[in-house]
Protein backbone atom coordinates (compact mmCIF):
# COMPACT_ATOMS: atom_id res chain seq x y z
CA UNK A 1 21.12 3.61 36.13
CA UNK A 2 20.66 2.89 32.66
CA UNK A 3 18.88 5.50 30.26
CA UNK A 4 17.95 5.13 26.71
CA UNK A 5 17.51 7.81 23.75
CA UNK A 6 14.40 8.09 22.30
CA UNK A 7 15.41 5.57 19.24
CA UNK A 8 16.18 2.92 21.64
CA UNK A 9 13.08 3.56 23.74
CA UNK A 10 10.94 3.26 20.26
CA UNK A 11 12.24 0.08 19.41
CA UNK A 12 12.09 -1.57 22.97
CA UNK A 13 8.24 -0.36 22.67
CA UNK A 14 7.60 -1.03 19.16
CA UNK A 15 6.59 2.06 17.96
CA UNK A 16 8.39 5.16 15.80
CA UNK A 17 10.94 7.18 17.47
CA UNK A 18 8.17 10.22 16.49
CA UNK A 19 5.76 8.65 19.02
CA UNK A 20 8.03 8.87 21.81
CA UNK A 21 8.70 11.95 21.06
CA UNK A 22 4.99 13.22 21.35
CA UNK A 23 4.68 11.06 24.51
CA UNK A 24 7.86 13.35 26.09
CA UNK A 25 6.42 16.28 24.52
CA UNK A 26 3.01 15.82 25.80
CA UNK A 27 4.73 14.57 29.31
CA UNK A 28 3.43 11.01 29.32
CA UNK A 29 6.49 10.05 29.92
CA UNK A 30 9.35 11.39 31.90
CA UNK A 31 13.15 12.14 29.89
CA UNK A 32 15.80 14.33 30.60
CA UNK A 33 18.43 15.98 28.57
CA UNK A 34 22.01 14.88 28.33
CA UNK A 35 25.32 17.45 28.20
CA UNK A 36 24.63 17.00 24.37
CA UNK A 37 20.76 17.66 24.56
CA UNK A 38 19.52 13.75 23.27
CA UNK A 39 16.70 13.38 25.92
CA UNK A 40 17.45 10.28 27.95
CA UNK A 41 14.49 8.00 29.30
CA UNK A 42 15.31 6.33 32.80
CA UNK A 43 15.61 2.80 32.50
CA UNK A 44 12.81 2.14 35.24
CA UNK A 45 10.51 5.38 33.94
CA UNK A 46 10.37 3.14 30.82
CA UNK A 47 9.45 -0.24 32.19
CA UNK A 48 6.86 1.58 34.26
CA UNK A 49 5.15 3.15 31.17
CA UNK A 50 5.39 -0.23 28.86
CA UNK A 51 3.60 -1.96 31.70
CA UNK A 52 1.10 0.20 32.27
CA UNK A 53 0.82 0.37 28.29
CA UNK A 54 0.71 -3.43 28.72
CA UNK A 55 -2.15 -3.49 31.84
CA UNK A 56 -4.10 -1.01 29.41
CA UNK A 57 -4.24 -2.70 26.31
CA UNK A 58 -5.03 -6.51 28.07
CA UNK A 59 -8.56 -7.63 27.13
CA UNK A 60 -10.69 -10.02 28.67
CA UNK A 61 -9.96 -12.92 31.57
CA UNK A 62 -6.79 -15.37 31.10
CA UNK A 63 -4.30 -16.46 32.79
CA UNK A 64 -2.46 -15.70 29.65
CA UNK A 65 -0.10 -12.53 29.76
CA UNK A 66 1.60 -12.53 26.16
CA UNK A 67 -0.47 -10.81 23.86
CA UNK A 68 0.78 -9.64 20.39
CA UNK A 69 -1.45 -8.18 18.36
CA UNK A 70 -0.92 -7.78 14.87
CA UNK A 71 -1.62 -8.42 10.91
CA UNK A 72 -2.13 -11.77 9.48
CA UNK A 73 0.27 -12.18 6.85
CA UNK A 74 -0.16 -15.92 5.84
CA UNK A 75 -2.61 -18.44 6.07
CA UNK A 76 -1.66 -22.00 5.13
CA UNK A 77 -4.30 -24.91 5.34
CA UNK A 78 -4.80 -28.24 4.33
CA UNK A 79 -7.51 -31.07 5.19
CA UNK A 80 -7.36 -31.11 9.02
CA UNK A 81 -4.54 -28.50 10.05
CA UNK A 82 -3.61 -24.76 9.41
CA UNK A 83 -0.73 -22.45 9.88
CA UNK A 84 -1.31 -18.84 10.13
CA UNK A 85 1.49 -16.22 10.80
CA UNK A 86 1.17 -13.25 12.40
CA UNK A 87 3.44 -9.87 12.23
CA UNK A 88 3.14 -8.12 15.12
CA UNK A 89 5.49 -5.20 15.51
CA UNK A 90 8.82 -6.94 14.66
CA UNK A 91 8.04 -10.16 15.65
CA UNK A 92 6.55 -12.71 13.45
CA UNK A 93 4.42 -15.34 15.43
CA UNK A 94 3.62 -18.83 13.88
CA UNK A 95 0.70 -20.97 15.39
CA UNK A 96 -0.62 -24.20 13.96
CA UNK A 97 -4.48 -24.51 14.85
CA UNK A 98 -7.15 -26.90 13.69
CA UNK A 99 -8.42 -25.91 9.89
CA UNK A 100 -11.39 -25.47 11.67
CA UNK A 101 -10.45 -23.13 13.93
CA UNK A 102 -8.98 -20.77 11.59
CA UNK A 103 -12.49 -21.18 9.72
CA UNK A 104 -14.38 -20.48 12.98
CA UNK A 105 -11.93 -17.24 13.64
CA UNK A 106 -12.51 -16.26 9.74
CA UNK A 107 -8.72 -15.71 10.24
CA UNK A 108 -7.01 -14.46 6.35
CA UNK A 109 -4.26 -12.54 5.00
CA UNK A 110 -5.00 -9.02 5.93
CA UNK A 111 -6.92 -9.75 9.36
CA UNK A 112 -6.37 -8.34 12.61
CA UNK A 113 -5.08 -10.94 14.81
CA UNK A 114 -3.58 -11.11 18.56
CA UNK A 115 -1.49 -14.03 19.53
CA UNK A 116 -1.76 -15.17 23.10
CA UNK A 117 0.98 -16.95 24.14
CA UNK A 118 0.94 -18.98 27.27
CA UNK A 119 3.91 -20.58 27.94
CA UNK A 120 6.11 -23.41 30.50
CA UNK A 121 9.12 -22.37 29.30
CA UNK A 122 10.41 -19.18 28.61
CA UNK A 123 13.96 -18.51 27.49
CA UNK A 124 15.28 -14.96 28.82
CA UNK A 125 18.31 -13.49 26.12
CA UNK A 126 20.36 -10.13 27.84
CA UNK A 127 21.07 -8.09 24.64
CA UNK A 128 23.47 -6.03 25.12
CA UNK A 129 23.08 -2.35 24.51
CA UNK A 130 23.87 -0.59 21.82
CA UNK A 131 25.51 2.80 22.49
């Protein structure tokens, strides 16, 4: 069974270690104390709750299931093409779109953005875990 602290569940969901706290506090999700007292998450009590955090948050019909939302933080165009990156959580995302595309989306430094990714090939990294 593997169990993560509270840090590690943050990360893994993007948000503050503070957040996960309130969520165990408030009973959202489950975590038990260790002979030391760090509350442990269950491995498959925290895949549970990012999906259903996933299921929530999805918008709209697709058959595309990777959605980042996040900030844009650069918008790079030229005659016919455009790059904009996105930060979302710790990951930066870089699409290149028609100029007019990113003129139709009104898409500029400091916009709300998601990124939906929809992918052939997808390649799957085991990190290991820090302890």
């Amino acid at each position: 069974m593997v169990r993560f602290r509270i840090s590690e569940a943050a990360e893994l969901l993007g948000v503050s270690p503070d957040t996960v706290r309130r969520w165990v506090d408030a009973g959202r999700l489950p975590a038990e104390r260790d002979e030391h007292g760090h509350r442990l998450i269950d491995g498959t009590e925290l895949a549970s709750y990012a999906r259903a955090q996933h299921e929530q948050a999805e918008g709209g019909d697709t058959s595309a299931r990777n959605r980042l939302r996040g900030i844009v933080t650069a918008v790079v165009k030229d005659a016919v093409m455009a790059q904009v990156d996105i930060q979302a959580g710790p990951f930066r995302i870089v699409s290149l779109m028609s100029r007019e595309a990113v003129d139709e989306l009104d898409l500029r430094v400091g916009s709300v953005a998601t990124a939906v990714i929809k992918s052939t090939t997808v390649v799957v990294e085991k990190a290991a875990v820090r302890r």
